[in-house]
N, C-alpha and C. Protein backbone atom coordinates (compact mmCIF):
# COMPACT_ATOMS: atom_id res chain seq x y z
N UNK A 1 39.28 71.65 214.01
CA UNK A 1 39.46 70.49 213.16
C UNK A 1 40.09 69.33 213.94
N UNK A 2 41.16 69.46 215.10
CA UNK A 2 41.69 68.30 215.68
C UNK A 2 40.72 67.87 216.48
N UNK A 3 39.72 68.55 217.14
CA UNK A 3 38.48 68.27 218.08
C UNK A 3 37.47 66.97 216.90
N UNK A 4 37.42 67.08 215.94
CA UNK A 4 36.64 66.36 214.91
C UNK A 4 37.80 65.59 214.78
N UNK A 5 38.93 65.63 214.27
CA UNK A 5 39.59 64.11 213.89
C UNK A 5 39.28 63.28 215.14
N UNK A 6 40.30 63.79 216.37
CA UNK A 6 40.17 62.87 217.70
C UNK A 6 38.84 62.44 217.79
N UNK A 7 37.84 62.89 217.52
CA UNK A 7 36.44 61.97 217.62
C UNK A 7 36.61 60.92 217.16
N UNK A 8 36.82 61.44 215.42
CA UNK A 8 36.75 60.04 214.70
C UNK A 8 37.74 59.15 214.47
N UNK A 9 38.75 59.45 215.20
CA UNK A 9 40.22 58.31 215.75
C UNK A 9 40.03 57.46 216.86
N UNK A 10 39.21 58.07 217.70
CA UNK A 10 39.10 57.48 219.11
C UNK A 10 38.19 56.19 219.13
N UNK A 11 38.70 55.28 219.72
CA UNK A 11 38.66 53.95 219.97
C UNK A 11 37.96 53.44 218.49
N UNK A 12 38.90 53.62 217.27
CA UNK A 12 38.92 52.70 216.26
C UNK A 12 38.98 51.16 216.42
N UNK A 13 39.95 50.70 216.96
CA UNK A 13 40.32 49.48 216.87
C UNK A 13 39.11 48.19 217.36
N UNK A 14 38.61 47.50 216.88
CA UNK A 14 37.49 47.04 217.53
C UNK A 14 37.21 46.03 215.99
N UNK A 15 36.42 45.06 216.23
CA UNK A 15 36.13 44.10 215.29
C UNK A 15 35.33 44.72 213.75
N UNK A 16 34.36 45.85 214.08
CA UNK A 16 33.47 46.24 213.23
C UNK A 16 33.96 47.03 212.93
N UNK A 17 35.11 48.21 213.09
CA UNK A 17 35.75 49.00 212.33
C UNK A 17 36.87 48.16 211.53
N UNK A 18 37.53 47.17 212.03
CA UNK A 18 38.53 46.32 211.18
C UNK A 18 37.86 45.89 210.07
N UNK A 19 36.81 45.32 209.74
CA UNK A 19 36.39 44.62 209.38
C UNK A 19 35.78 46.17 208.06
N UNK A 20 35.32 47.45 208.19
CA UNK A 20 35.42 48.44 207.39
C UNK A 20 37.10 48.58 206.72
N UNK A 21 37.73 48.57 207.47
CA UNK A 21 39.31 48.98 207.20
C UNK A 21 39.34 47.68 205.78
N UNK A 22 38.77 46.83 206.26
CA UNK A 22 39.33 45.16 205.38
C UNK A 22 38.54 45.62 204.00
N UNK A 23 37.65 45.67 204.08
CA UNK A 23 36.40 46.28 203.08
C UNK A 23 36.99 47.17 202.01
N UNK A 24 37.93 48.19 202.69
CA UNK A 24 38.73 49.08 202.04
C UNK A 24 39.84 48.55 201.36
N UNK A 25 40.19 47.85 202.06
CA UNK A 25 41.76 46.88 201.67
C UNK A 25 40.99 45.61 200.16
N UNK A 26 40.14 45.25 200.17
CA UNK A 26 39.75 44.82 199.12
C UNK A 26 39.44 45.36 197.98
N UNK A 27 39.29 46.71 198.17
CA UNK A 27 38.93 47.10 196.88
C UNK A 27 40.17 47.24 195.52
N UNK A 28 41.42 47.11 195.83
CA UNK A 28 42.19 46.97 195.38
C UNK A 28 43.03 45.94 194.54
N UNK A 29 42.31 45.06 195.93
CA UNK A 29 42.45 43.67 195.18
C UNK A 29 41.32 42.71 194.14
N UNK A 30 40.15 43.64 194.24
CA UNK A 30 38.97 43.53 193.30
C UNK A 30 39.30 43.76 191.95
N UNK A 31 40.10 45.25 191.76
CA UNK A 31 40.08 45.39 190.85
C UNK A 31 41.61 45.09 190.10
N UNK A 32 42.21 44.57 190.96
CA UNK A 32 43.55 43.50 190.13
C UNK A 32 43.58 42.51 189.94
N UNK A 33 42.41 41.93 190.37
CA UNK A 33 41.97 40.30 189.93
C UNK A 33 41.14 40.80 188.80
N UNK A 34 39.78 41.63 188.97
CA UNK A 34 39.20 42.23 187.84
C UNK A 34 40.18 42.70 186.32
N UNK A 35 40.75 43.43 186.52
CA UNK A 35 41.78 43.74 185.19
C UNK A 35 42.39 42.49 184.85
N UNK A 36 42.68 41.71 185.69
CA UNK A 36 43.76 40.72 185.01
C UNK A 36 42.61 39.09 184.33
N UNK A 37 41.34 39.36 184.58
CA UNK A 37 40.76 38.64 183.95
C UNK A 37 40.50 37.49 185.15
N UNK A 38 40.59 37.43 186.09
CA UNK A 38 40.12 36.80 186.97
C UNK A 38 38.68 36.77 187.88
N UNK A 39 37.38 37.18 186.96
CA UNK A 39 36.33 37.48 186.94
C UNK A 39 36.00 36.86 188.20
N UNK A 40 36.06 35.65 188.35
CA UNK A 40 35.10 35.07 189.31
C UNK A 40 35.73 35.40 190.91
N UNK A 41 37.23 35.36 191.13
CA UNK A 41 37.94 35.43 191.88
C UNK A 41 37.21 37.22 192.40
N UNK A 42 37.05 37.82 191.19
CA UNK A 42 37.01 39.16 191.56
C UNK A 42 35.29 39.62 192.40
N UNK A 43 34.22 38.79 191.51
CA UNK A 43 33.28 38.17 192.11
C UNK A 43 33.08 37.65 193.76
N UNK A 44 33.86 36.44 193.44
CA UNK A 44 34.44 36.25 195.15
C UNK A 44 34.66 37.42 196.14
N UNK A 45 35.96 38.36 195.87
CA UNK A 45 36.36 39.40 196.06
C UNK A 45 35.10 40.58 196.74
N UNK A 46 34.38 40.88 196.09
CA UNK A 46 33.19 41.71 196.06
C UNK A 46 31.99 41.54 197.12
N UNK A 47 31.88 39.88 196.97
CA UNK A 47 31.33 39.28 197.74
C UNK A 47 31.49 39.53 199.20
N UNK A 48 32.93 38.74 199.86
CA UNK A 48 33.33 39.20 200.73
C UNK A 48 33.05 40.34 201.45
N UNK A 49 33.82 41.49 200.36
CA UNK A 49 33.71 42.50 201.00
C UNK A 49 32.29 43.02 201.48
N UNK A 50 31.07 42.94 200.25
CA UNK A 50 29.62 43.00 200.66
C UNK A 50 29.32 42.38 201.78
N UNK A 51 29.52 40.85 202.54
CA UNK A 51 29.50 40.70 203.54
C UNK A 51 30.17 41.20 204.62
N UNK A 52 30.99 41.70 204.98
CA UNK A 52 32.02 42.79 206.07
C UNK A 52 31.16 43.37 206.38
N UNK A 53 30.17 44.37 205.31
CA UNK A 53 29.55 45.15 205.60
C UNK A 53 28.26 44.67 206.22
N UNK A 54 27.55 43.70 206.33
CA UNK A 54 26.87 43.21 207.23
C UNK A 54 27.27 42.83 208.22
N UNK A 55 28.24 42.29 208.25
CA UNK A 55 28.86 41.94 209.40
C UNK A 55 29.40 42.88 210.21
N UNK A 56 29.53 44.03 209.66
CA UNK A 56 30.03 45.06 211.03
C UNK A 56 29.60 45.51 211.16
N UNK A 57 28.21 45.81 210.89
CA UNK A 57 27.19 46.84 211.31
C UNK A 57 26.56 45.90 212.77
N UNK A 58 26.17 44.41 212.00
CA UNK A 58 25.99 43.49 212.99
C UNK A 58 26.38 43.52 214.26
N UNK A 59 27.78 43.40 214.51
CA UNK A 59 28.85 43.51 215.26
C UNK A 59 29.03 44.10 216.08
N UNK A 60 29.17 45.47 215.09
CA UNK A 60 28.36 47.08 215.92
C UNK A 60 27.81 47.39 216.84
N UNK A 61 26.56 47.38 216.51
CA UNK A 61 25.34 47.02 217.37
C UNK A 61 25.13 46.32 218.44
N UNK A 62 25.41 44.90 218.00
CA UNK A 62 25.34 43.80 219.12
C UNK A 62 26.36 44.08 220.35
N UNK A 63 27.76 44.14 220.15
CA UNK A 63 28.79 44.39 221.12
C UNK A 63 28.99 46.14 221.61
N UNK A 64 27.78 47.02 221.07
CA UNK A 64 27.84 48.02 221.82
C UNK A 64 29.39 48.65 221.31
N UNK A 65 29.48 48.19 220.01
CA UNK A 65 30.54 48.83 219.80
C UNK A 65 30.64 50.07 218.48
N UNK A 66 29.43 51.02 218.20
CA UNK A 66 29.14 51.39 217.47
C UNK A 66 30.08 52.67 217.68
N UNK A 67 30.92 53.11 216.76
CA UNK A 67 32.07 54.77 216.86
C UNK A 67 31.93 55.55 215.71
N UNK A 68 32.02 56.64 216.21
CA UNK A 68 32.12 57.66 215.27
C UNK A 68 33.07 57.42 213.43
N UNK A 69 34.09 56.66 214.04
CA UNK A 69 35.03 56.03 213.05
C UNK A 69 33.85 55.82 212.03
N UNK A 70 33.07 54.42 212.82
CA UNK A 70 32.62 54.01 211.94
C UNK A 70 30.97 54.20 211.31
N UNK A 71 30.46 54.71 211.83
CA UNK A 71 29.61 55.92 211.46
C UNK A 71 29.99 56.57 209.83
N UNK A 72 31.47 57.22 209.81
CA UNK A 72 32.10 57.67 208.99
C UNK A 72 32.22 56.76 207.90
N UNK A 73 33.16 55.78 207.99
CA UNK A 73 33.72 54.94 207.17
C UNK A 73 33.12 54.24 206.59
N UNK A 74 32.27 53.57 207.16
CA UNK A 74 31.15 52.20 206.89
C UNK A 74 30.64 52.85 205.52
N UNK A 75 29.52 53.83 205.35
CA UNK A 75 29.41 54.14 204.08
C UNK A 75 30.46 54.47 203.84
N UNK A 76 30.94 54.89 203.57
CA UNK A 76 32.24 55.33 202.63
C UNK A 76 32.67 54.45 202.00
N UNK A 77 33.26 53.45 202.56
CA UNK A 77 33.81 52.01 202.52
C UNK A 77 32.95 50.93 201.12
N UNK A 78 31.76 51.35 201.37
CA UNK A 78 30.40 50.82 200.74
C UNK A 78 30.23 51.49 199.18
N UNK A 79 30.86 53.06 199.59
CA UNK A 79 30.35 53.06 198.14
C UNK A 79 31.64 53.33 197.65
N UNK A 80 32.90 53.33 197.86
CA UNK A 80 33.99 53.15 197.39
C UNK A 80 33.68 52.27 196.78
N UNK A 81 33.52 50.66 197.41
CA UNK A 81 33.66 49.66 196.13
C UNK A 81 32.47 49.78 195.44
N UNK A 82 31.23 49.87 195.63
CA UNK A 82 30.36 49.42 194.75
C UNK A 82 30.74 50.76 193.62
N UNK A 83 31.15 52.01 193.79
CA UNK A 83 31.60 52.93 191.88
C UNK A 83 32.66 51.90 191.54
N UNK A 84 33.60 51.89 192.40
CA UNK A 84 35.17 51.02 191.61
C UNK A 84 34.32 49.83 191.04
N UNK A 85 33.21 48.98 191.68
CA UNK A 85 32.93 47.94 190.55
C UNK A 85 32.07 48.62 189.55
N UNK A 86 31.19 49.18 190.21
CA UNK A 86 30.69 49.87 188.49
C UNK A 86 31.67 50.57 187.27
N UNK A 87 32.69 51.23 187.95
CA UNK A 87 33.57 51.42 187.29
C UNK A 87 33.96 50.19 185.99
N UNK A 88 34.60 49.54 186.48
CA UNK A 88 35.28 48.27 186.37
C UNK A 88 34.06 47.52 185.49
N UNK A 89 32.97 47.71 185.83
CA UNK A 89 32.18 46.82 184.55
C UNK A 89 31.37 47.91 183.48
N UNK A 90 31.70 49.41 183.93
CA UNK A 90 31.55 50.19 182.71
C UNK A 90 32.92 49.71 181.82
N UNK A 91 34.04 49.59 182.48
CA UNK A 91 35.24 49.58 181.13
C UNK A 91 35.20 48.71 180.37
N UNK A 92 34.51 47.36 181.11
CA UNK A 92 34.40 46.29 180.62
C UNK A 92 33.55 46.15 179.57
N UNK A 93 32.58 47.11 179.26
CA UNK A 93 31.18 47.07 178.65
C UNK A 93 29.78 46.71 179.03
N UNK A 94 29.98 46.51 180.14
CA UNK A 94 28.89 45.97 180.86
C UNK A 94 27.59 46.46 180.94
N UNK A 95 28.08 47.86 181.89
CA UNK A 95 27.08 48.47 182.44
C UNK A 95 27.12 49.95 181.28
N UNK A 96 26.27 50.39 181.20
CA UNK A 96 26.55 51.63 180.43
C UNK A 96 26.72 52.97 181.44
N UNK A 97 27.95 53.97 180.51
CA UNK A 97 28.61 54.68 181.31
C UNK A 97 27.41 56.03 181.76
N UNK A 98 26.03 56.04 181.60
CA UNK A 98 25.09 56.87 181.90
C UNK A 98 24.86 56.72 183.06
N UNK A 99 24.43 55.87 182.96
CA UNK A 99 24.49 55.19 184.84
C UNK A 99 25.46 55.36 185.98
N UNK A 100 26.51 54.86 185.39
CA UNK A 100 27.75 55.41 185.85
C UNK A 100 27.87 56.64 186.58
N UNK A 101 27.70 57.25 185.51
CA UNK A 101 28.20 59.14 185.50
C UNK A 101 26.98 59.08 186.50
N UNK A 102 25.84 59.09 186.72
CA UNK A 102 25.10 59.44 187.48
C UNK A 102 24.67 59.15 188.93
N UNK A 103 25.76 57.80 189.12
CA UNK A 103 26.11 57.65 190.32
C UNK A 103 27.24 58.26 191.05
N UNK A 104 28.32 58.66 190.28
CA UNK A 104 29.05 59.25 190.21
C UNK A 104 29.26 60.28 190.87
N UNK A 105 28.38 61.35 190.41
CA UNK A 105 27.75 62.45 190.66
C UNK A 105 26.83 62.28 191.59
N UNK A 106 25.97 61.32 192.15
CA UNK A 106 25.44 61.23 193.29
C UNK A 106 26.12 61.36 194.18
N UNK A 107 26.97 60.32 194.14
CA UNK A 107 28.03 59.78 195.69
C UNK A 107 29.32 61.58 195.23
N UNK A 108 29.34 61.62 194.60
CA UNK A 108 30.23 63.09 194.67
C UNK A 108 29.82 64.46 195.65
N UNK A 109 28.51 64.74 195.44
CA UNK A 109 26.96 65.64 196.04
C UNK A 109 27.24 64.85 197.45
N UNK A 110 26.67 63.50 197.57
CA UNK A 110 27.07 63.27 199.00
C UNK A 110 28.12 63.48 199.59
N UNK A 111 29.52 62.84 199.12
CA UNK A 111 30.56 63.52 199.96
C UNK A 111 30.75 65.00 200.14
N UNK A 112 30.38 65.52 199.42
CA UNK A 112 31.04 67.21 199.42
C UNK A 112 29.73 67.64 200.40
N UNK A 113 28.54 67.15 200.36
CA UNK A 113 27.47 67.61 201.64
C UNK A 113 28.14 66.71 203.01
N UNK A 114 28.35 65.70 202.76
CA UNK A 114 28.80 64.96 204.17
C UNK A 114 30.00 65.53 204.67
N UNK A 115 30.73 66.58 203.62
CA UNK A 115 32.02 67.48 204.53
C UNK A 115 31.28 68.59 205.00
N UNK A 116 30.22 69.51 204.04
CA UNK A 116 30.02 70.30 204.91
C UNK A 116 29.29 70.16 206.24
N UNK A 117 28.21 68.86 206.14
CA UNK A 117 27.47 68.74 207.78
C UNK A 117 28.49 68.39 208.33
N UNK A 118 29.73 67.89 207.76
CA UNK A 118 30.66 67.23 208.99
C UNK A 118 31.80 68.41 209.59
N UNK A 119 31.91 69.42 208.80
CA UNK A 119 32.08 70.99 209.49
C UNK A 119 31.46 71.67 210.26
N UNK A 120 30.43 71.34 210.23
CA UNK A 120 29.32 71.64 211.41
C UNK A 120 29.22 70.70 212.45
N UNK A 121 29.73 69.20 212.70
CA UNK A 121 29.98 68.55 213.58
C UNK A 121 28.86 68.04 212.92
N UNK A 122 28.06 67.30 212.30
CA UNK A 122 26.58 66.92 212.22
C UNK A 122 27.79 65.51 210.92
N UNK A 123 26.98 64.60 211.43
CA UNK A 123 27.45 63.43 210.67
C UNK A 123 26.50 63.04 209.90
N UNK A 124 26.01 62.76 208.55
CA UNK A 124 24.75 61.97 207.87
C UNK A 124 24.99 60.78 207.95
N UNK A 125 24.49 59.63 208.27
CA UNK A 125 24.04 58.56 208.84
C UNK A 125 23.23 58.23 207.37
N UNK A 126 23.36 56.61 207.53
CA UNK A 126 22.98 55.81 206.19
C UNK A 126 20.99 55.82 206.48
N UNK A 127 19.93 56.06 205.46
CA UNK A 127 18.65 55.76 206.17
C UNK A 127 18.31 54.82 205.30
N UNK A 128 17.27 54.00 205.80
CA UNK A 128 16.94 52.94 204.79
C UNK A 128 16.39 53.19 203.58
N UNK A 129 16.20 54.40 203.09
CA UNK A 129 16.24 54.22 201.58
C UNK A 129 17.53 54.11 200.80
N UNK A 130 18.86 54.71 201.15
CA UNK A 130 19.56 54.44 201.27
C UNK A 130 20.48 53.13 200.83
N UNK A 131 20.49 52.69 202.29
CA UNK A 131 20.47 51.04 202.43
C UNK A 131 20.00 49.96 201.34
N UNK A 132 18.40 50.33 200.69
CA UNK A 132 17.86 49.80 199.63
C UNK A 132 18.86 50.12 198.51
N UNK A 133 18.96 51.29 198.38
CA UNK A 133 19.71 51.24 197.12
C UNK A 133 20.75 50.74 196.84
N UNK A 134 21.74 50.65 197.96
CA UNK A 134 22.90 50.12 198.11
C UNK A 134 22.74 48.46 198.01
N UNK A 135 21.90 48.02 198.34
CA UNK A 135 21.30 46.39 198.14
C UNK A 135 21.54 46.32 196.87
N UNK A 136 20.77 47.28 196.03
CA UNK A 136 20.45 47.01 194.84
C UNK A 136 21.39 47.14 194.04
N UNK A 137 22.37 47.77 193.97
CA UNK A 137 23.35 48.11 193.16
C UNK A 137 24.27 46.86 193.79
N UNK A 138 24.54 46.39 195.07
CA UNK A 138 25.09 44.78 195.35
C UNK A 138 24.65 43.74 194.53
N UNK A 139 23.25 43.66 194.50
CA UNK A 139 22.65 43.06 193.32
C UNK A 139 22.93 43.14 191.72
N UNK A 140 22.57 43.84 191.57
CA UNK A 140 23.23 44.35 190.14
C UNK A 140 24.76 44.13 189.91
N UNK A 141 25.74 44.52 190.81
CA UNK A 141 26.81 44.20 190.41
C UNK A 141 27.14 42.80 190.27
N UNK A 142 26.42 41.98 191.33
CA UNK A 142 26.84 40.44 191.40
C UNK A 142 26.29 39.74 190.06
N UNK A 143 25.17 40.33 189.79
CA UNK A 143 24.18 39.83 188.39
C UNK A 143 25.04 40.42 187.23
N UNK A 144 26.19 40.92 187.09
CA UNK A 144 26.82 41.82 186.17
C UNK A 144 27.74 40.41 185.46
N UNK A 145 28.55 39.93 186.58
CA UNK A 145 29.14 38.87 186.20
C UNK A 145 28.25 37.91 185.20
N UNK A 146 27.46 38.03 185.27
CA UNK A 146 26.68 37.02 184.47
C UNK A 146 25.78 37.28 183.15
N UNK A 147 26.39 38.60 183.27
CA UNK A 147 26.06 39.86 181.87
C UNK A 147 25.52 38.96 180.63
N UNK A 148 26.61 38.00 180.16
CA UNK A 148 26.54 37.55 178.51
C UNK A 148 25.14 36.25 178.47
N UNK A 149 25.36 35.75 179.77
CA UNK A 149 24.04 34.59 180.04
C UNK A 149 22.83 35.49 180.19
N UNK A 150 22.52 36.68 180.43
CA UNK A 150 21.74 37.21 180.60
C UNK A 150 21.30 38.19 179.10
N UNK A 151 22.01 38.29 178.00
CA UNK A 151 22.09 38.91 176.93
C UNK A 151 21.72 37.37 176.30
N UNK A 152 22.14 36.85 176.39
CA UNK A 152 21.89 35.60 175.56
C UNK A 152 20.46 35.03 175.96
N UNK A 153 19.82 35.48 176.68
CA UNK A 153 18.51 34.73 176.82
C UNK A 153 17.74 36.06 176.54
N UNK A 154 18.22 37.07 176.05
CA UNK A 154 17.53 38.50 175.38
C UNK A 154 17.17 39.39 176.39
N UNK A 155 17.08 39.15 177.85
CA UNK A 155 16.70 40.24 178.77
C UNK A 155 17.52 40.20 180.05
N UNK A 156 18.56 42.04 179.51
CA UNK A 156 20.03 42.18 180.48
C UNK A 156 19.05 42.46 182.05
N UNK A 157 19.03 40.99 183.01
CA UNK A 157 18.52 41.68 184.31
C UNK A 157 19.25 42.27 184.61
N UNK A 158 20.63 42.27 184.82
CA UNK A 158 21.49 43.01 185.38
C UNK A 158 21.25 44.45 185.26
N UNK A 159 21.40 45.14 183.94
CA UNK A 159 21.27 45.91 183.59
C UNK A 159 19.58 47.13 184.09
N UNK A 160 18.77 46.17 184.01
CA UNK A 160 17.25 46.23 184.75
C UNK A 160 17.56 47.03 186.20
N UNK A 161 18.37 45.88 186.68
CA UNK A 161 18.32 46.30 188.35
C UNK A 161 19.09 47.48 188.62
N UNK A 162 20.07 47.42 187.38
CA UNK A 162 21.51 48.72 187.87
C UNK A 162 20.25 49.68 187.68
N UNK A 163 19.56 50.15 186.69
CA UNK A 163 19.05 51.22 186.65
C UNK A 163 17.56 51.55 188.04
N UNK A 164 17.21 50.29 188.50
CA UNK A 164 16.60 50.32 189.25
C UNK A 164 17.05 51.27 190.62
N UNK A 165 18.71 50.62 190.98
CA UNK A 165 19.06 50.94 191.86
C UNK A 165 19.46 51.95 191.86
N UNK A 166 20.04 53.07 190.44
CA UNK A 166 19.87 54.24 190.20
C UNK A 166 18.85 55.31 190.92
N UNK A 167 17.59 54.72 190.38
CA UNK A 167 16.70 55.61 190.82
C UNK A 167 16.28 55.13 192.36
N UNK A 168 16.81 54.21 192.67
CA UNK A 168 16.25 54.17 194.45
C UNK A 168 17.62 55.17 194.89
N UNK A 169 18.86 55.47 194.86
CA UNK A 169 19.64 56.28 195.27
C UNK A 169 20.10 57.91 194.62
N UNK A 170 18.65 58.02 193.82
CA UNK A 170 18.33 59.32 193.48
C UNK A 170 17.07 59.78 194.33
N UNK A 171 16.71 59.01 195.10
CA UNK A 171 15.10 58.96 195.66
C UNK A 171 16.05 58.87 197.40
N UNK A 172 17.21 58.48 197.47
CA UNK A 172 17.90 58.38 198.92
C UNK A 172 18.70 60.02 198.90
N UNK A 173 19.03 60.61 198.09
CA UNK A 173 19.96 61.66 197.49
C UNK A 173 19.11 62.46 198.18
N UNK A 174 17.70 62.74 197.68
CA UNK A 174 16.55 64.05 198.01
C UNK A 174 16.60 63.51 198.97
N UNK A 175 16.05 62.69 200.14
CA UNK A 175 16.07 62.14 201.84
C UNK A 175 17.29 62.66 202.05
N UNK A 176 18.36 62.56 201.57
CA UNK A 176 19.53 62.81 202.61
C UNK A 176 19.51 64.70 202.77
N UNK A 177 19.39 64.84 201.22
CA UNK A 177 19.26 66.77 201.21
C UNK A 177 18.39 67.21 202.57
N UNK A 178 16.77 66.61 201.86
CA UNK A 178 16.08 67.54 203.08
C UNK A 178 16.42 66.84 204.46
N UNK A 179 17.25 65.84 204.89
CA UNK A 179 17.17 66.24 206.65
C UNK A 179 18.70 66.57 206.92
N UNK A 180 19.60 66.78 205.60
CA UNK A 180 20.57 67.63 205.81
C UNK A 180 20.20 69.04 206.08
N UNK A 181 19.52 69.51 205.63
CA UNK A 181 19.40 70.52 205.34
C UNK A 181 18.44 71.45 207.29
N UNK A 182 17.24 70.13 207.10
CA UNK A 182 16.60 69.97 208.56
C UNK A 182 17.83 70.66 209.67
N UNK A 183 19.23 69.64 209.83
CA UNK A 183 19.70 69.33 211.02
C UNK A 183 20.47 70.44 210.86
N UNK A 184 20.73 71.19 209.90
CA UNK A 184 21.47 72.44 209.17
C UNK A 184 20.93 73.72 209.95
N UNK A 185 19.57 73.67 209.82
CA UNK A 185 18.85 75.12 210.03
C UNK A 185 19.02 74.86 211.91
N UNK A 186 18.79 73.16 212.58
CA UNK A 186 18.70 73.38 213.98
C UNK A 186 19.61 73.69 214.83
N UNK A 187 20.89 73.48 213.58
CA UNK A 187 22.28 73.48 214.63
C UNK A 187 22.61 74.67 214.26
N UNK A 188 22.01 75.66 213.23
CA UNK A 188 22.37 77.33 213.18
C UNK A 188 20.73 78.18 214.28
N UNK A 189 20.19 77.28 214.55
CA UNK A 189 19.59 78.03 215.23
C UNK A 189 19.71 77.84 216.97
N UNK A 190 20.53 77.04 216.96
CA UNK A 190 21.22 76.73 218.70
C UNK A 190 22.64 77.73 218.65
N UNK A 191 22.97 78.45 217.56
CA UNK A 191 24.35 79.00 217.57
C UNK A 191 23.96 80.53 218.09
């Protein structure tokens, strides 16, 4: 187990892991501007942080500074806030809590598989179906704010896209199983 932390400790510090760390550090402040009725601020908030996450993958890449850290974190980081905002606009009434629960339970299945490949040393990595879904639910949440203008002209897009993006990260869920499962059988058959 210390052989796996020191991986994913080692040479953290770097622009595109800060910039995950910050991502994290907002989500807190999302949802205390959010509770206290500071919608747009919290909007703002969300925003931001959705950009970090382009920006450090960006970053990443370009400066050759891509780490295990952040390999790790980056999703993590990603779907931390996007449940806390779904969260946060199920309490609100927004989004309905079906959806919810079923992302819920997605990103739950992923972490508890991303500990066991990550007991095996095998990391799951974001793939672009993935990625899509995670767009989409960025989408949806930003279109959330605008819930009552969108009820008032009779058709919730918001609501449209959340479920959209549902089923693109039930359609990323089965991709992640079978080449979990793939990299599962190759690294018990090198043992």
């Amino acid at each position: 187990m210390n052989r796996i932390l020191a991986k994913y400790t080692k040479d953290i510090w770097n622009v595109p892991n800060v910039l995950t760390m910050l991502r994290l550090a907002l989500i807190p402040v999302f949802v205390a501007l959010f509770a206290t009725g500071h919608r747009k601020l919290a909007l703002l908030t969300f925003l931001v942080a959705s950009l970090t996450d382009l920006l450090d993958g960006y970053l990443a890449r370009k400066n050759h500074q891509v780490t295990a850290f952040g390999k790790l974190m980056d999703p993590l980081a990603d779907k931390v806030m996007v449940v806390t905002a779904l969260i946060c606009q199920g309490v609100s009434g927004v989004f309905p809590w079906t959806a919810i629960a079923v992302v819920m339970a997605k990103e739950l299945a992923m972490i508890l598989g991303g500990a066991v490949m990550l007991s095996h040393d095998i990391v799951v990595y974001a793939n672009m179906r993935g990625k899509v879904a995670q767009a989409t639910f960025i989408l949806a949440l930003v279109l959330s704010f605008y819930h009552a203008e969108f009820a008032a002209w009779g058709f919730p897009l918001d609501r449209v896209i959340l479920w959209l993006a549902v089923v693109l990260a039930l359609v990323a869920l089965v991709d992640y199983a079978v080449d979990a499962i793939k990299k599962l059988r190759a690294a018990q058959s090198f043992e």
